[in-house]
Every structure is written in C-alpha cells, then in structure tokens.
Protein backbone atom coordinates (compact mmCIF):
# COMPACT_ATOMS: atom_id res chain seq x y z
CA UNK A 1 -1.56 -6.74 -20.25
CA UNK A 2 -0.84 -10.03 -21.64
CA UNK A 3 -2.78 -12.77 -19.66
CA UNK A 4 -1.15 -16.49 -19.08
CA UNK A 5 -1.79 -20.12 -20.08
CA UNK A 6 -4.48 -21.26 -17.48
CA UNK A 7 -1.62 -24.13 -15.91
CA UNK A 8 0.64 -20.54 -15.23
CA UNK A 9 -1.28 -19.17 -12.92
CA UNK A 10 -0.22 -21.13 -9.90
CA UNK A 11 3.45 -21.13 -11.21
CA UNK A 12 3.30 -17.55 -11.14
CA UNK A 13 1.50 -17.05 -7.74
CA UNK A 14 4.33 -19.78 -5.85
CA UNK A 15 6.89 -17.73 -7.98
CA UNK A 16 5.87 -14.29 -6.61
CA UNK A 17 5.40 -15.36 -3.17
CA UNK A 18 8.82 -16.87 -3.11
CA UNK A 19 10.92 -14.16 -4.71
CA UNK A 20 9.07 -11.93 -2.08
CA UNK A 21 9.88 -14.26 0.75
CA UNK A 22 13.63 -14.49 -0.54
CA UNK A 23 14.03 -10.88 -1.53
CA UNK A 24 12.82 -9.95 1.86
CA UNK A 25 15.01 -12.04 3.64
CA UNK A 26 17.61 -10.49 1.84
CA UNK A 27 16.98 -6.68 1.94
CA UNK A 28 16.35 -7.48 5.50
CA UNK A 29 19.94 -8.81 5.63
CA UNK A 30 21.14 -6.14 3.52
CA UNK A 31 19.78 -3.06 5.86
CA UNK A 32 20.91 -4.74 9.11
CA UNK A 33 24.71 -4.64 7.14
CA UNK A 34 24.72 -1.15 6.08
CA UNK A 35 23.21 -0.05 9.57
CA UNK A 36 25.88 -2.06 11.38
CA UNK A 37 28.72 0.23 9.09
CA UNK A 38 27.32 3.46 9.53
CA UNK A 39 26.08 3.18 13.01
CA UNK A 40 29.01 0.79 14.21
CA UNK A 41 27.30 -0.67 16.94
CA UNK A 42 26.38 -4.47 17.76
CA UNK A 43 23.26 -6.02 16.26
CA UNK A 44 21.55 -6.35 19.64
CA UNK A 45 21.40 -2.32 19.89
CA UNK A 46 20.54 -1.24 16.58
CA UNK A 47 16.93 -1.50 16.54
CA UNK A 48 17.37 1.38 19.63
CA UNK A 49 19.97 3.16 17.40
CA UNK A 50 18.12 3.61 14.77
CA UNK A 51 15.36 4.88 16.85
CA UNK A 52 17.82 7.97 17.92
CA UNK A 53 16.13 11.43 16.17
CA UNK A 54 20.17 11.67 14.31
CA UNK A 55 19.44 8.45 12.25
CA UNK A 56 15.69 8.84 11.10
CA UNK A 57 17.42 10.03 7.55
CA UNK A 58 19.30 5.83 7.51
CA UNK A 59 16.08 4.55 8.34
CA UNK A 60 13.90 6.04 6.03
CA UNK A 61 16.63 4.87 3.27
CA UNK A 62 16.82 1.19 4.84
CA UNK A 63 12.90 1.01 5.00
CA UNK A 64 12.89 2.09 1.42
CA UNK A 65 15.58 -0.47 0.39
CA UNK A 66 13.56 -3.26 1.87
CA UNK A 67 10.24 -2.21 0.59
CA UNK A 68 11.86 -1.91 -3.06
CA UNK A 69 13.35 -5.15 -2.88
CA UNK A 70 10.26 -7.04 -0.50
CA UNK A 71 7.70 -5.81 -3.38
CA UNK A 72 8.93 -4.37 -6.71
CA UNK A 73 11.93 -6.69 -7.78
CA UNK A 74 9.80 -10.14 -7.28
CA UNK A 75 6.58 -8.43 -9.00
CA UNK A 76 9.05 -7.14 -12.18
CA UNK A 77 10.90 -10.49 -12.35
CA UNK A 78 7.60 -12.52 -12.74
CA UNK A 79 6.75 -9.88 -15.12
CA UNK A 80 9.23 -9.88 -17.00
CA UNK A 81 9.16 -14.03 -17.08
CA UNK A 82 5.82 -13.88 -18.74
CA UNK A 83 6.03 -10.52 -21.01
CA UNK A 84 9.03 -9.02 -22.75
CA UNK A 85 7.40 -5.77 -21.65
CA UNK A 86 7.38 -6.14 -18.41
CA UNK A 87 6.20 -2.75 -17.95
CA UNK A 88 3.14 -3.31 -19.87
CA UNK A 89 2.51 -6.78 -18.38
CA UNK A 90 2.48 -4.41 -14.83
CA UNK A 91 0.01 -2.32 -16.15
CA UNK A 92 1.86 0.81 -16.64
CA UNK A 93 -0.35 2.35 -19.30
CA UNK A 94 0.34 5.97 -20.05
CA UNK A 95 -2.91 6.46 -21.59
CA UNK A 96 -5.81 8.54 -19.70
CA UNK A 97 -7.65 11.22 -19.02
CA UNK A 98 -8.21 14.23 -16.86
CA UNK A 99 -11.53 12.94 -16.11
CA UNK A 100 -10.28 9.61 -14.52
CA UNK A 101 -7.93 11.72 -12.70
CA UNK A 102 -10.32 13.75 -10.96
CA UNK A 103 -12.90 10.66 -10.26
CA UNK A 104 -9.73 9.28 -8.54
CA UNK A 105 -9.72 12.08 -6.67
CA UNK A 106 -13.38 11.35 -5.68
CA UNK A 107 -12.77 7.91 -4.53
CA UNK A 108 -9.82 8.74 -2.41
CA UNK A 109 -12.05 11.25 -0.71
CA UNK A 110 -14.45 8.37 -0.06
CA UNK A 111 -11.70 6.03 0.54
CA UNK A 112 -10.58 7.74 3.39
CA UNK A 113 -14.17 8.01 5.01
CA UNK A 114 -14.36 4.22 4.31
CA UNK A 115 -11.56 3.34 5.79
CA UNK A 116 -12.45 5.97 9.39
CA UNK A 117 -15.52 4.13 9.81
CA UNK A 118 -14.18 0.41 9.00
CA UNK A 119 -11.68 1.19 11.78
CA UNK A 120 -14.12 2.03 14.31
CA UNK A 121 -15.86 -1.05 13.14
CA UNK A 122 -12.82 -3.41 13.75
CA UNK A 123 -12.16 -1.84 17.24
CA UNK A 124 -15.77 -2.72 18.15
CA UNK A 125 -14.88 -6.44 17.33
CA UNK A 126 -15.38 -8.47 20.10
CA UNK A 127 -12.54 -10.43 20.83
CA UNK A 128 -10.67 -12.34 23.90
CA UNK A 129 -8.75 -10.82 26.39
CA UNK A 130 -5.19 -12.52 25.09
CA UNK A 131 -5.39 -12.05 21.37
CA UNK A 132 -6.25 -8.34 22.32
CA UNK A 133 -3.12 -7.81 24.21
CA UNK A 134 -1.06 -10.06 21.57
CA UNK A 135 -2.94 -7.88 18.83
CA UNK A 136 -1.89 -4.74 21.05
CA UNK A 137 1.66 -5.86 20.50
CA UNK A 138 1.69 -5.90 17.14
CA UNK A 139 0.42 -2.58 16.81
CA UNK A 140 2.37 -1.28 19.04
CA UNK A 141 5.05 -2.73 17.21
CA UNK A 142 3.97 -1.47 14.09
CA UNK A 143 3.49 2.11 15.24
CA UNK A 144 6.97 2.15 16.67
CA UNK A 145 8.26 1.44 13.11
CA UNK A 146 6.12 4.37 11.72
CA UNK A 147 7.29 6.65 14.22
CA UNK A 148 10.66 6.11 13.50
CA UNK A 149 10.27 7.54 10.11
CA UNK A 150 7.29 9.95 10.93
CA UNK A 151 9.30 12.74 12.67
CA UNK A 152 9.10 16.20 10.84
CA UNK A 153 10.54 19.11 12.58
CA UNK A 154 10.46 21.06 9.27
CA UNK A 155 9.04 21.34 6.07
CA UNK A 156 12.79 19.38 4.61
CA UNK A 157 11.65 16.48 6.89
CA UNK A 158 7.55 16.67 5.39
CA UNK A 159 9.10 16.75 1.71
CA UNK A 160 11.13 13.48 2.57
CA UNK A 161 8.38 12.09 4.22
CA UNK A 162 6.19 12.73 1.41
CA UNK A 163 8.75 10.89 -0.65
CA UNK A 164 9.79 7.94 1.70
CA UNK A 165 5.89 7.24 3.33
CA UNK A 166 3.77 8.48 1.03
CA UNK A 167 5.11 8.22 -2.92
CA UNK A 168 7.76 4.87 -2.88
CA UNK A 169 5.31 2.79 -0.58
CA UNK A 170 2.48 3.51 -3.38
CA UNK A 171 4.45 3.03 -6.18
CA UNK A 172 6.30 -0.40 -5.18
CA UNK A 173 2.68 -2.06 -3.31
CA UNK A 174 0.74 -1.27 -6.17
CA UNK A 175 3.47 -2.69 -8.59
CA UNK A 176 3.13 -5.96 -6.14
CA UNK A 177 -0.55 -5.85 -5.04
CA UNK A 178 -2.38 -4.46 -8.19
CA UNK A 179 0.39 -4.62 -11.05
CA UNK A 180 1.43 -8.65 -10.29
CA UNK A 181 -0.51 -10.17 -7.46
CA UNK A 182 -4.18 -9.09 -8.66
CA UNK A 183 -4.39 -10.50 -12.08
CA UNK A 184 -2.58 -13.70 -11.15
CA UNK A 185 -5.07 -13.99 -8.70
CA UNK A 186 -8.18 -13.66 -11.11
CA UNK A 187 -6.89 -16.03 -13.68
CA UNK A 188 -6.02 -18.68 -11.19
CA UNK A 189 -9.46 -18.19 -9.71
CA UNK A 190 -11.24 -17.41 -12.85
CA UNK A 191 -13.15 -15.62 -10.98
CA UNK A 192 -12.94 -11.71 -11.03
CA UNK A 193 -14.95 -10.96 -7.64
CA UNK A 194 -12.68 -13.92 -6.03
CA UNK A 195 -9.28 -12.31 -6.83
CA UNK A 196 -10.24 -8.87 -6.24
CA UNK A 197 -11.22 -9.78 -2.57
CA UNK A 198 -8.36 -12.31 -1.92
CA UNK A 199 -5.82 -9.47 -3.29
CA UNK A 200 -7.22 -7.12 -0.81
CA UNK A 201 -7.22 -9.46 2.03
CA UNK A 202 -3.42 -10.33 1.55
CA UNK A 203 -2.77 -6.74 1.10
CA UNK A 204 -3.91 -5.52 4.14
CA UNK A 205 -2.74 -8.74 6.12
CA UNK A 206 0.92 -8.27 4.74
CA UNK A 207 0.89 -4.88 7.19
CA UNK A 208 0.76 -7.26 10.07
CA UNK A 209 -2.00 -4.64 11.42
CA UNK A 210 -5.17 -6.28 13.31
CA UNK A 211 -6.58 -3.24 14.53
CA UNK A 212 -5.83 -1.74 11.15
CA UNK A 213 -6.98 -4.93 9.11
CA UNK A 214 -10.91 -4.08 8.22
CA UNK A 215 -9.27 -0.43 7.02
CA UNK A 216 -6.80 -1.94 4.78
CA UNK A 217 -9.23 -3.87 3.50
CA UNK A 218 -11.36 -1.27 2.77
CA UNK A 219 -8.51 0.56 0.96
CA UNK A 220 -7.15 -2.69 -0.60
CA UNK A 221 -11.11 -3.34 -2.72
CA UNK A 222 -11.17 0.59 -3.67
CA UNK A 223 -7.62 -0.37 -5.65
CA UNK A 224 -8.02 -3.20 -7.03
CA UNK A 225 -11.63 -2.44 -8.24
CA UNK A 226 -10.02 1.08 -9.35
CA UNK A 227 -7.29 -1.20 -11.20
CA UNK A 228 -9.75 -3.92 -12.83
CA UNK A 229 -11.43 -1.50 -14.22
CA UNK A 230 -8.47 0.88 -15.60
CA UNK A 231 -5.98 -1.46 -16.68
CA UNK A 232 -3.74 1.30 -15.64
CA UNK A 233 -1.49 1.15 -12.33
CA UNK A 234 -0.65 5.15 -12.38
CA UNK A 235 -3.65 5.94 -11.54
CA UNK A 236 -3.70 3.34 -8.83
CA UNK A 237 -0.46 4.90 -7.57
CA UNK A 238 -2.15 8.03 -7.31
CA UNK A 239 -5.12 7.08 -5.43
CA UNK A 240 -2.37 5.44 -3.08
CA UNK A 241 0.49 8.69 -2.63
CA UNK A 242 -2.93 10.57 -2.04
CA UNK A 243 -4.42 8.68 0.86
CA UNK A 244 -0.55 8.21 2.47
CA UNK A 245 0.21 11.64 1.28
CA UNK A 246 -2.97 12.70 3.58
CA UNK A 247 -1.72 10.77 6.39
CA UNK A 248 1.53 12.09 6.42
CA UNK A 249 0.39 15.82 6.10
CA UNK A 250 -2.62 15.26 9.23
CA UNK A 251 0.73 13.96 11.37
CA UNK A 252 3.05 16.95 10.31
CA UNK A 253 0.37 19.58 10.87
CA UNK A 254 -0.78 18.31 14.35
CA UNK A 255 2.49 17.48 15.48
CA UNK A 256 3.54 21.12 14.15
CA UNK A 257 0.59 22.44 16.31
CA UNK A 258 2.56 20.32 19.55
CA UNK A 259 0.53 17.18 19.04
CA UNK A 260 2.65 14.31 19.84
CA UNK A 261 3.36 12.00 16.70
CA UNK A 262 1.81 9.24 18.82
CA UNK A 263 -1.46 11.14 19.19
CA UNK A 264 -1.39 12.38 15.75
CA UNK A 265 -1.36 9.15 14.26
CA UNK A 266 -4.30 7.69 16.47
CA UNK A 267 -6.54 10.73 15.48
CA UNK A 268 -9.60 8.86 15.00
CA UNK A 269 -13.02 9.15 12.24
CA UNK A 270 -16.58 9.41 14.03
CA UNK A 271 -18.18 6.12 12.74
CA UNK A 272 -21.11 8.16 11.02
CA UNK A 273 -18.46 9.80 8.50
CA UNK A 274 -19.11 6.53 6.78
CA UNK A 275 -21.75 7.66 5.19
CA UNK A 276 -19.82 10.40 3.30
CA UNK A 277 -17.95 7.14 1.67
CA UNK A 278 -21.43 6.44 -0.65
CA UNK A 279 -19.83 8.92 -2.95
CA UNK A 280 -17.70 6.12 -4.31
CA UNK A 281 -20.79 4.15 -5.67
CA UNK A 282 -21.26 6.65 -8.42
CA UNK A 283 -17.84 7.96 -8.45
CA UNK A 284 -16.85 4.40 -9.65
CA UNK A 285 -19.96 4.25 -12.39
CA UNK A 286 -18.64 7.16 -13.97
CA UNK A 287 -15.28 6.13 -13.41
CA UNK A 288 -15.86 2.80 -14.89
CA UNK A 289 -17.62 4.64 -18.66
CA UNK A 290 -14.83 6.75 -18.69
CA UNK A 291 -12.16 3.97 -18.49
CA UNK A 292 -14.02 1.79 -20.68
CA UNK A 293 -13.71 4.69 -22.99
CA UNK A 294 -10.25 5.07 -22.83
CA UNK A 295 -9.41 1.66 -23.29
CA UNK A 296 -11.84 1.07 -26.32
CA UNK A 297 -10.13 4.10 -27.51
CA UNK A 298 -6.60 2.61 -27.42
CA UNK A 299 -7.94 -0.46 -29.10
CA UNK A 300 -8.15 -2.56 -25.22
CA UNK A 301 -10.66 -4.94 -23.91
CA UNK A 302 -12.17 -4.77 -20.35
C-alpha cells in the first residue's frame, strides 16, 4: 500500500468523511425512491411497509444499496485519488497462506468470547436514568432495523441472509474501516497504537449502538490489529463474514427451534467466557511471524 505525503493525511481523512456523509445522504435518498415505486405508498408509511414479512427481500436490497454506497464508493474514490491501483492502495493483497487462514480462524473464536464478555461489561455501566432510556431507544431502534432483514423461514432466506448480513457488510466496512480509514488514521497520527484505537472507536460508534459499543470495540481492535499486521484486507473480510456469519446462523437455528428473532438476537455470553478470549494473545504472535513471513516473502515491509 502506497503511504501519503505527511500534509495528505488530513486531506484524505475530511475527504473520506465527506464522500461518506454525501454518499449516504444520497443512497439514503436513493432507497426511499425505489421503495416509494415498488411499494407505492406515501413516505410517511414506508418505514411500516417495509417492515411487512412480503418486502424483507426490497429491504435487504435497499440496506445493501446504502451500505455499498455509505462505505465502499467514498473509501475507493480516496483510493483511487492517491494510488492508480486503488485496489492495492485498499489492501487487497492476494498473497497468503493457509496458516494465516486458520489463525484467523483462532481469533474469531476469541473474538467472539471477547466481544460476550465486553457486552456484559457495558451493561454493568453505571449510567443515569435518562441516557438509559434514550440509549434504550436507540437500540431498540437498531434492533428493529436488524429484524427487518433477520427473518428466515427457510434455508433460501439463511443463504440470503448469509449474503446480505453477513458477507456484503464485511466486505464494504472493512474496505471503509480497515482498507481506507485505518491507515489514514496512523499516518495523520504517526502513531500506530493511536490510529488503531481511534479506527476502532469510530467503527463501533458509526453502529449508533451504546449497549453494543464496548463489543464493537472489542471486534473493531481484533481487525485492525489483524490488518496492521497483514497488510491484507481478505483476510480481514474473513474474520468479519465469520463472526456475522455466526450471528446470523445462532438467529436462524433458534428461531428454527421457535425462538423468537427478538430473543434470539439478545442470547447473551456468561461474563466468565472471557477468559476463553486469551487465546488471541498467542493466536496473534503466531499470526504476526507468519504474516511477517509472507510479506518479506513478497518483497513488503511491516
């Protein structure tokens, strides 16, 4: 990846912000339009009809419109500004190895646990009685979207799912989040440790989750570490369709077993299974020799 004139940094950090805030904006616009022609009912009402089990299919496309446009299409046109390559500049390296693929594997495992026991954690916050209910709203806002996609009466609708939850969201955040965001971060900062943890803080923050913002975070420092120290996003979007992928799967197979989605998804990790998480200190050591490998191989510098 081809790092930037120190003076670019900031330029490319207001650039990517902006394109996202635009392109958002936009898809946003975009979605509301083609729901409006294939529903055909007023704008006050379509939040409700889209809700309706018969148009789950048009949401899951219109959520994946917006996400493509919100984070891929700012993150490639910044790339593309700086590197003729954008590709490359995003970190799509097609060289690795099996190894690296089965440390990710590792990690996710401990991801996961990480993530459990950080969310038991930021329940246990103590916080006042308003922001509580305002941060109750917000979930509850935020699992209503979810749940609109989430249903899976069959193994058609889990396939989809798979696709539209677990594989485009991974591919198109870690394009924005790891691919872009991250290494403008650490050369504005000049600071490795700084960017990592500012990357993961605006990752999970971006989800507009509080009760799901320590987990995030959790998630967000396993990728970007995992990315630092690859140089290669696939293997970031991996780690990412694997943890959603998991998600998805736990809501399909309880919900299958007459769960209700809403349960499903608030199936919760004992805080003790935090422990199990440890395994990514040395899963990341040998991760770490056997990407440093890889890239000295392929003529790279860490």
């Amino acid at each position: 990846m081809k790092e930037l004139p120190d003076k670019q940094y900031a330029t490319a950090f207001a650039l990517l912000i902006g394109l996202m805030g635009v392109c958002l904006i936009a898809s946003v616009g975009l979605a509301s339009t083609l729901s409006e022609f294939f529903i055909k009912t007023p704008k006050l009402t379509l939040q409700q009809a889209l809700a309706k089990p018969e148009y789950v299919n048009l949401n899951r496309v219109l959520n994946t419109v917006i996400a493509f446009f919100s984070f891929f299409v700012p993150a490639f046109v910044v790339a593309r500004r700086y590197n003729a390559k954008p590709f490359t500049q995003l970190g799509f390296n097609t060289k690795l190895s099996l190894k690296q693929v089965g440390l990710v594997i590792i990690i996710t495992i401990g991801a996961l646990f990480l993530s459990g026991a950080l969310a038991n954690i930021n329940e246990q916050i103590p916080i006042s009685a308003e922001f509580r209910k305002t941060a109750t709203a917000w979930e509850n806002s935020y699992k209503e979207s979810v749940l609109n996609i989430a249903t899976m009466k069959n193994s058609s609708d889990y396939l989809i799912s798979l696709i539209v939850i677990a594989l485009l969201p991974a591919l198109v955040e870690e394009v924005f989040f790891r691919g872009s965001l991250q290494p403008i971060l650490i050369g504005w900062f000049k600071n490795v440790h700084v960017g990592i943890i500012f990357s993961a803080v605006i990752f999970s923050a971006i989800h507009g989750s509080y009760f799901g913002f320590l987990p995030r975070i959790g998630l967000g420092l396993v990728l970007s570490i995992l990315f630092y120290q690859s140089k290669n996003l696939w293997l970031n979007i991996l780690l990412h369709f694997i943890n959603n992928a998991i998600a998805v799967t736990q809501i399909y197979w309880l919900t299958q077993k007459g769960t209700s989605v809403e349960q499903a998804m608030d199936e919760a990790t004992p805080l003790w299974t935090g422990f199990i998480a440890l395994i990514i200190i040395p899963a990341f050591y040998f991760f770490q020799q056997e990407s440093n490998r890889i890239l000295a191989k392929n003529n790279e510098v860490v």
